[in-house]
Protein backbone atom coordinates (compact mmCIF):
# COMPACT_ATOMS: atom_id res chain seq x y z
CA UNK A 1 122.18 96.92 83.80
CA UNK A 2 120.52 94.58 81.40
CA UNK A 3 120.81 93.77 77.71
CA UNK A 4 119.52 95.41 74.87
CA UNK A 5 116.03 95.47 73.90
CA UNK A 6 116.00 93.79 70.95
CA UNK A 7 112.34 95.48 69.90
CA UNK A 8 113.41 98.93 71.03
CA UNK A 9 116.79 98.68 69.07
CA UNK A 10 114.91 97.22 65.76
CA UNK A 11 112.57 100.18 65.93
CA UNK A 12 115.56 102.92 66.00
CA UNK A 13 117.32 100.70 63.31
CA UNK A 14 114.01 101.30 60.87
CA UNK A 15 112.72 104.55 62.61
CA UNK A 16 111.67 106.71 59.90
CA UNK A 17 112.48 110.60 60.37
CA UNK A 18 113.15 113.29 58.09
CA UNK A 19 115.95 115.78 59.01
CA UNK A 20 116.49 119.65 57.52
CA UNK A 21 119.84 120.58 57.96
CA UNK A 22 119.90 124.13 58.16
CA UNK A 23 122.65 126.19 58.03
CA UNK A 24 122.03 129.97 59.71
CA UNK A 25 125.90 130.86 60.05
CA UNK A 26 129.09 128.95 57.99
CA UNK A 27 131.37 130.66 60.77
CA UNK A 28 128.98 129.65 63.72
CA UNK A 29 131.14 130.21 66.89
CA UNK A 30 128.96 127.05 68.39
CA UNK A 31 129.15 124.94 65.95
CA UNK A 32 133.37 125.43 65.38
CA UNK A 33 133.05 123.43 69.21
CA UNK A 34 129.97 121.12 68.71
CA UNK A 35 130.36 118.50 65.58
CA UNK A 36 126.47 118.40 65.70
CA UNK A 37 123.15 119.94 66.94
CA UNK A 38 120.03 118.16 66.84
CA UNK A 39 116.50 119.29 67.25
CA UNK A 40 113.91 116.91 67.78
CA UNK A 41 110.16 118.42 66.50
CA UNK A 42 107.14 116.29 65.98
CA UNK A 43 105.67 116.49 62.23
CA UNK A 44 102.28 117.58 64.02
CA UNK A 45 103.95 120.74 65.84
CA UNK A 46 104.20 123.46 63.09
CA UNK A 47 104.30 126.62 65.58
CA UNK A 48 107.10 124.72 67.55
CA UNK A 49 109.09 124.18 64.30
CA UNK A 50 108.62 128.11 63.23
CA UNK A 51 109.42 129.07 66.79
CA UNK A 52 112.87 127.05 66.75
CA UNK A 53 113.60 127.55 63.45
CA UNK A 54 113.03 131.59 64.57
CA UNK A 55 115.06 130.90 67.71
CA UNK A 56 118.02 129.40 66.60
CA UNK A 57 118.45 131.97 63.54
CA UNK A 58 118.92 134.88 66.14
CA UNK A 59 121.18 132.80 67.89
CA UNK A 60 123.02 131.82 64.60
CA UNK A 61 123.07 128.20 65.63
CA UNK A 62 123.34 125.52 62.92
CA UNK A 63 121.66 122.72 63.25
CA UNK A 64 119.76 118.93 61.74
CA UNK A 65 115.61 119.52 62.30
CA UNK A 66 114.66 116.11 62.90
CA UNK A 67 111.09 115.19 62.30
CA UNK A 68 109.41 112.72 63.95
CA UNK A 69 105.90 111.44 64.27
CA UNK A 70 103.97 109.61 66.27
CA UNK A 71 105.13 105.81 67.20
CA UNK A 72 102.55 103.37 65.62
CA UNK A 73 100.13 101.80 67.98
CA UNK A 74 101.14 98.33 66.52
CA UNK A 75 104.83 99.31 67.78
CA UNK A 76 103.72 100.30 70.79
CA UNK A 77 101.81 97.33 72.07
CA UNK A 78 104.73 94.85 70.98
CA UNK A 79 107.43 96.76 73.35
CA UNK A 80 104.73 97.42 75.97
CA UNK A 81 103.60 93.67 75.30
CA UNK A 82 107.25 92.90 75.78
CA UNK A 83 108.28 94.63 78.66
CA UNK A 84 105.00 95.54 80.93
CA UNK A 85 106.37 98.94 82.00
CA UNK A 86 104.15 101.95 82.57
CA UNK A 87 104.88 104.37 79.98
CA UNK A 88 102.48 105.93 77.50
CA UNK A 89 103.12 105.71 73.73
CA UNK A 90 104.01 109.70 73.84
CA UNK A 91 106.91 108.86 75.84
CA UNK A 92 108.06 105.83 74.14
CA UNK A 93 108.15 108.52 71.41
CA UNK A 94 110.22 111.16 73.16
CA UNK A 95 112.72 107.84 73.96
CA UNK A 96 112.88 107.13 70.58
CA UNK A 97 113.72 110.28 69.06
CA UNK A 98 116.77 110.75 71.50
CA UNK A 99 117.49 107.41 70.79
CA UNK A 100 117.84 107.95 67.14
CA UNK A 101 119.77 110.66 67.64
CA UNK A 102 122.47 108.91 70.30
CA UNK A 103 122.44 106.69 67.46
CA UNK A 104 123.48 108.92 64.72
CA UNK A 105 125.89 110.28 66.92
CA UNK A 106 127.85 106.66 67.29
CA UNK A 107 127.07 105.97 63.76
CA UNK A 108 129.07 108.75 62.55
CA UNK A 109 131.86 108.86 65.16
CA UNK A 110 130.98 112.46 66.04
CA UNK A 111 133.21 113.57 68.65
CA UNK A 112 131.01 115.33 70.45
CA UNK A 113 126.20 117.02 70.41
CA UNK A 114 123.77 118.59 71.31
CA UNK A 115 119.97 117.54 71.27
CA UNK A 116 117.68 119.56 71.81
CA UNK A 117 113.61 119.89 72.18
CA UNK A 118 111.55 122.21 70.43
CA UNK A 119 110.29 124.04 73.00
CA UNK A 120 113.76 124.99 74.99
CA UNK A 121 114.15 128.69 76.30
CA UNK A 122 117.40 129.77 75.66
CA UNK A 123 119.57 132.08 78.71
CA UNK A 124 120.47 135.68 77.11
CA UNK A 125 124.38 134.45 77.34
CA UNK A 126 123.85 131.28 76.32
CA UNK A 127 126.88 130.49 73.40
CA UNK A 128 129.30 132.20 75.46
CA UNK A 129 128.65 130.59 78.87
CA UNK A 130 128.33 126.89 76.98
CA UNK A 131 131.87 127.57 75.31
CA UNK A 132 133.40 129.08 78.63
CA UNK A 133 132.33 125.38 80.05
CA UNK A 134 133.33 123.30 77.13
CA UNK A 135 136.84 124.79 77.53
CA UNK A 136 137.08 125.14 80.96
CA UNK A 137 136.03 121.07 80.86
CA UNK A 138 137.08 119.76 77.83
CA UNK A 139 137.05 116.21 78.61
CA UNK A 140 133.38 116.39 79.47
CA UNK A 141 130.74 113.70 78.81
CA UNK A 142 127.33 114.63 80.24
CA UNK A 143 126.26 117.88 80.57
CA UNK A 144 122.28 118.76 81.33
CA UNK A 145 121.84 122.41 80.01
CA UNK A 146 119.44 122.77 82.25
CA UNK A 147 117.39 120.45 84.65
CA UNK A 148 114.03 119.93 86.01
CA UNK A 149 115.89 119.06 89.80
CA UNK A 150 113.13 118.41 92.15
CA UNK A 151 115.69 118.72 94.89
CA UNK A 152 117.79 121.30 93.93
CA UNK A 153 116.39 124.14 96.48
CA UNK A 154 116.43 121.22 99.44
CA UNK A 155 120.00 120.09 98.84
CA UNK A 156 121.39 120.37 95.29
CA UNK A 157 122.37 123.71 95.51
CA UNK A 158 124.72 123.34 97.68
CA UNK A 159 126.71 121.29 95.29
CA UNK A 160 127.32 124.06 92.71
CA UNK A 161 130.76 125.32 91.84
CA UNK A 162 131.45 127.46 89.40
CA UNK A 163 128.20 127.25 87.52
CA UNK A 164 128.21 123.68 87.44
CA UNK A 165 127.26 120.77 89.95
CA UNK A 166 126.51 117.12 90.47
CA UNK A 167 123.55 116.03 92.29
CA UNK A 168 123.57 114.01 95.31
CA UNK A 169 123.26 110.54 95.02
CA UNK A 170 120.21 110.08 96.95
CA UNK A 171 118.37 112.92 95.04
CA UNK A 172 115.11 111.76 92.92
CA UNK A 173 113.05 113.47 90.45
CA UNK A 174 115.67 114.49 88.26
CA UNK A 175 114.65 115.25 84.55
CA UNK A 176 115.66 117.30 81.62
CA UNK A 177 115.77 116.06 78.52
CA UNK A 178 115.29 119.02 76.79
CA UNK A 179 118.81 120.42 76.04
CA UNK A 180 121.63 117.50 76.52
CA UNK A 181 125.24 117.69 75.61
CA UNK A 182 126.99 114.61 74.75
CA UNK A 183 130.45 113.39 74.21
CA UNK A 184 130.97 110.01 72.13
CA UNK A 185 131.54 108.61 74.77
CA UNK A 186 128.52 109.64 76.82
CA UNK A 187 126.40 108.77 74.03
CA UNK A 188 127.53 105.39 74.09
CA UNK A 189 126.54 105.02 77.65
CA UNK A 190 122.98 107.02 77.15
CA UNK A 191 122.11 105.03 74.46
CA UNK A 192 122.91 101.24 76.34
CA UNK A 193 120.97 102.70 79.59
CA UNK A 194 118.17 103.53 77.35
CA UNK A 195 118.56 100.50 75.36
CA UNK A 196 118.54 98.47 78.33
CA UNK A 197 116.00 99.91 80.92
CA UNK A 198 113.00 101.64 78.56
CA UNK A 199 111.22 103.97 80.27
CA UNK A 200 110.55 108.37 79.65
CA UNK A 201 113.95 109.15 78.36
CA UNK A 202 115.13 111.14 81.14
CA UNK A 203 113.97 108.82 83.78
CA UNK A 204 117.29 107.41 85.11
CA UNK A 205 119.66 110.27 84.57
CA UNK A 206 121.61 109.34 88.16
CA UNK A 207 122.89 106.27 86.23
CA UNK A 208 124.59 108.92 83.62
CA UNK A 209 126.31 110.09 86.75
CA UNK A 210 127.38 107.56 88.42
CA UNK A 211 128.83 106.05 85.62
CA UNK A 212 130.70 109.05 83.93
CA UNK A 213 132.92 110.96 86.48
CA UNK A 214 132.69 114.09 83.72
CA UNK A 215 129.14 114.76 83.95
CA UNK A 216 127.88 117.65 85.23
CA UNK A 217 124.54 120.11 85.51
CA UNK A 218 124.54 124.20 84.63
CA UNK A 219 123.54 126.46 87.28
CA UNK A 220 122.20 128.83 86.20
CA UNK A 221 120.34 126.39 83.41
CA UNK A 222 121.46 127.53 80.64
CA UNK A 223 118.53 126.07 78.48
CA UNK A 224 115.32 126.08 80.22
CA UNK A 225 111.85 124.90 78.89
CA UNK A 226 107.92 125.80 78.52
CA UNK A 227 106.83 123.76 81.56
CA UNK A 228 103.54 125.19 81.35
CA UNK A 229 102.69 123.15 77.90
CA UNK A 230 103.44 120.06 77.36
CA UNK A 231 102.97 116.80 74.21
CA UNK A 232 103.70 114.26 77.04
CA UNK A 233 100.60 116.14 79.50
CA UNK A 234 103.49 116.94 82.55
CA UNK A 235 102.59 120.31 81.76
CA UNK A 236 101.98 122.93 84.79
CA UNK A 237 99.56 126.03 83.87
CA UNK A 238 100.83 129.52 83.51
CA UNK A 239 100.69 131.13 87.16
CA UNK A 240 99.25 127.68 88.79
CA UNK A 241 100.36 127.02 92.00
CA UNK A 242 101.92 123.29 90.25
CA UNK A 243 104.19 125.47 88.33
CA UNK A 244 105.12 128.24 91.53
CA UNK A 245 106.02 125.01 93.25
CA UNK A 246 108.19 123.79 90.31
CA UNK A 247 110.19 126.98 90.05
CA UNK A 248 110.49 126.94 94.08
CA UNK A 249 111.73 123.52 94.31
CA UNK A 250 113.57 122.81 91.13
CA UNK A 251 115.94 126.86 91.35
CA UNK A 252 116.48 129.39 93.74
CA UNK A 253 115.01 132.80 93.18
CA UNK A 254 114.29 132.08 89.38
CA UNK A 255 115.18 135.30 87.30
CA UNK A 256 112.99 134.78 84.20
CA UNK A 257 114.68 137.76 82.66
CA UNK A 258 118.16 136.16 82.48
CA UNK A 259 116.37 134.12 79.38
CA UNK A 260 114.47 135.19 75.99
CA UNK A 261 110.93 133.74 77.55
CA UNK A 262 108.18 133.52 75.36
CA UNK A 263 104.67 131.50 75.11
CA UNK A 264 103.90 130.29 72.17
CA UNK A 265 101.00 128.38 72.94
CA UNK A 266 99.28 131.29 73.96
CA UNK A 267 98.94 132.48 70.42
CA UNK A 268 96.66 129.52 69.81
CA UNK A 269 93.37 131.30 68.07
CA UNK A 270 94.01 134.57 68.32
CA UNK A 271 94.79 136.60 64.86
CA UNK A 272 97.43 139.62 64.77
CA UNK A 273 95.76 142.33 64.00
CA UNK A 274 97.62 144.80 61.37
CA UNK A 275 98.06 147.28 64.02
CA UNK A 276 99.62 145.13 66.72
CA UNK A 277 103.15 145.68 68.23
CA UNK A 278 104.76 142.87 70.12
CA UNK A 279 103.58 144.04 72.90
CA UNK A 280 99.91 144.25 72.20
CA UNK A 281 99.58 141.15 70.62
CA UNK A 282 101.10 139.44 73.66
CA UNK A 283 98.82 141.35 75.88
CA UNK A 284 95.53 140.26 74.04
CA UNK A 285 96.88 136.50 74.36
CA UNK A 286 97.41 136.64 77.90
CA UNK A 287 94.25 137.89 78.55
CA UNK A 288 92.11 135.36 76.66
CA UNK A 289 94.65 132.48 78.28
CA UNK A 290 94.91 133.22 82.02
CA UNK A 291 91.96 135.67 82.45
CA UNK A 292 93.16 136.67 86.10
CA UNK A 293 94.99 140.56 85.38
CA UNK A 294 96.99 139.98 88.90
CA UNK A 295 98.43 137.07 86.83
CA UNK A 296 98.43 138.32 83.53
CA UNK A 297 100.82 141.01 84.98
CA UNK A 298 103.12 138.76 86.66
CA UNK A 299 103.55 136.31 83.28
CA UNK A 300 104.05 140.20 81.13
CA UNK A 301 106.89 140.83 83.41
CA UNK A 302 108.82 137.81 82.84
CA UNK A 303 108.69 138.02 78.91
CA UNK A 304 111.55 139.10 76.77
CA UNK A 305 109.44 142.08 74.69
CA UNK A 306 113.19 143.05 72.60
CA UNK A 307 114.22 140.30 71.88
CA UNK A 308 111.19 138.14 69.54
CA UNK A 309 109.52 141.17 67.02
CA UNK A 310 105.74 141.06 66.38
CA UNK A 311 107.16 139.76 62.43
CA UNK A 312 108.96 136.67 64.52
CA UNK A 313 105.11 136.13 65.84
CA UNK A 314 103.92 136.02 62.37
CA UNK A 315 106.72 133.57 61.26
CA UNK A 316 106.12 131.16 64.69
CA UNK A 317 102.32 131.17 63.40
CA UNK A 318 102.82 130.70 59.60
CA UNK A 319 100.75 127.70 59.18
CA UNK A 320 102.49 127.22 55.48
């Protein structure tokens, strides 16, 4: 491992956010076990903020918004200048933004986090089954909510026990920033591997596991994400064959009705009329995004129409 970035750790030292604390429950069961819950949202990405903000009420989850923007050009050259690695100034952003958080969690001695992304899907059971494993493992550092494992369905899977595995050794691909659960102590050692090696943020999760013997992965994910948009362009289209061969490799048998799925990004441009429901509203999107009605069928079926109301719509696209 090497030492500290010096640039890196001067730009989380000065990085400028604004954070909304928002408070959708004083008896949250959640938050009586987490000492804090960040969400990371870029300034730019108003129908992800309404769509989290929308989420996380039904959920009664509360939580610190954190704002970010865009790193600075004139940042970005000096670590890229500094360091030579291949990563765009989008993901230097993502880094940062986790990194800020790690750093708030050391800062303030917070026994324990969460931080999540804006665009996380959340499983139908999802408090109960994330208390059930912080008290079944309550000395836990690392905990992926949910994981982009490109080798789960070759060889992963067969390390699961009791909802909850480690990932072989030799495995690669492994992502999922998206919805992270921290101890101090795993903080700590996020924040010196980031610190230390820059890269995308999630790019050398095995170290997390080698390192921490209480580090573990949910399966079922608990928290799973909109792969099929994306601010960092890995996104996979709706009903491509990139994203059938993401849900093949990375799960086995994917039940998209285990979660509260939605597509926000397919409301891009298209008005509610005053007589939608839910359901026609989300049909009329489909139609003008995938334009295929074998597909448009398939996506329907894996959408959670009782969950999100066609007045949660009109809060996710509030523009105000």
């Amino acid at each position: 491992m090497g030492k500290l970035n010096k640039h890196l750790t001067k730009i989380i030292e000065k990085y400028k956010v604004k954070v909304i604390d928002i408070i959708n429950n004083k008896n949250s069961v959640i938050n009586k076990k987490i000492s804090k819950i960040f969400v990371i949202n870029l300034i730019h990405d108003t129908e992800k903020r309404n769509y989290i903000i929308t989420l996380l009420s039904k959920f009664n989850i509360n939580y610190s918004l954190v704002i970010v923007n865009y790193i600075p050009d004139q940042l970005f050259n000096t670590i890229y200048n500094s360091t030579k690695l291949l990563i765009t100034k989008y993901e230097l952003g993502c880094c940062v933004s986790h990194l800020w958080c790690l750093n708030q969690i050391i800062l303030n001695n917070y026994k324990n986090a969460l931080i999540l992304e804006d665009d996380i899907i959340l499983h139908k059971n999802f408090v109960n089954r994330l208390i059930n494993i912080l008290e079944s493992k309550p000395k836990i550092d690392f905990l992926l909510l949910g994981a982009h494992d490109f080798f789960f369905s070759e060889c992963n899977y067969q390390n699961v026990k009791d909802k909850l595995y480690k990932p072989d050794k030799k495995s690669k691909k492994l992502y999922g920033a998206h919805a992270n659960y921290y101890s101090l102590n795993g903080a700590k050692r996020q924040y010196y591997i980031r610190c230390s090696e820059i890269g995308f943020f999630d790019k050398e999760y095995n170290l997390m596991f080698n390192y921490l013997d209480e580090s573990y992965i949910c399966y079922p994910n608990l928290v799973v994400s909109n792969v099929s948009t994306s601010s960092l362009n890995h996104e996979k289209k709706l009903g491509s064959d990139v994203e059938k061969d993401y849900y093949q490799r990375c799960f086995i048998n994917f039940n998209f009705n285990k979660y509260h799925f939605i597509y926000i990004h397919i409301f891009k441009d298209i008005d509610i009329k005053d007589t939608d429901t839910y359901k026609s509203y989300i049909a009329r999107c489909l139609y003008s995004h995938v334009n295929d009605f074998n597909k448009i069928n398939e996506i329907a079926n894996r959408l959670d129409c009782d969950f999100f109301k066609i007045e949660d719509i009109k809060a996710i696209k509030n523009k105000s």
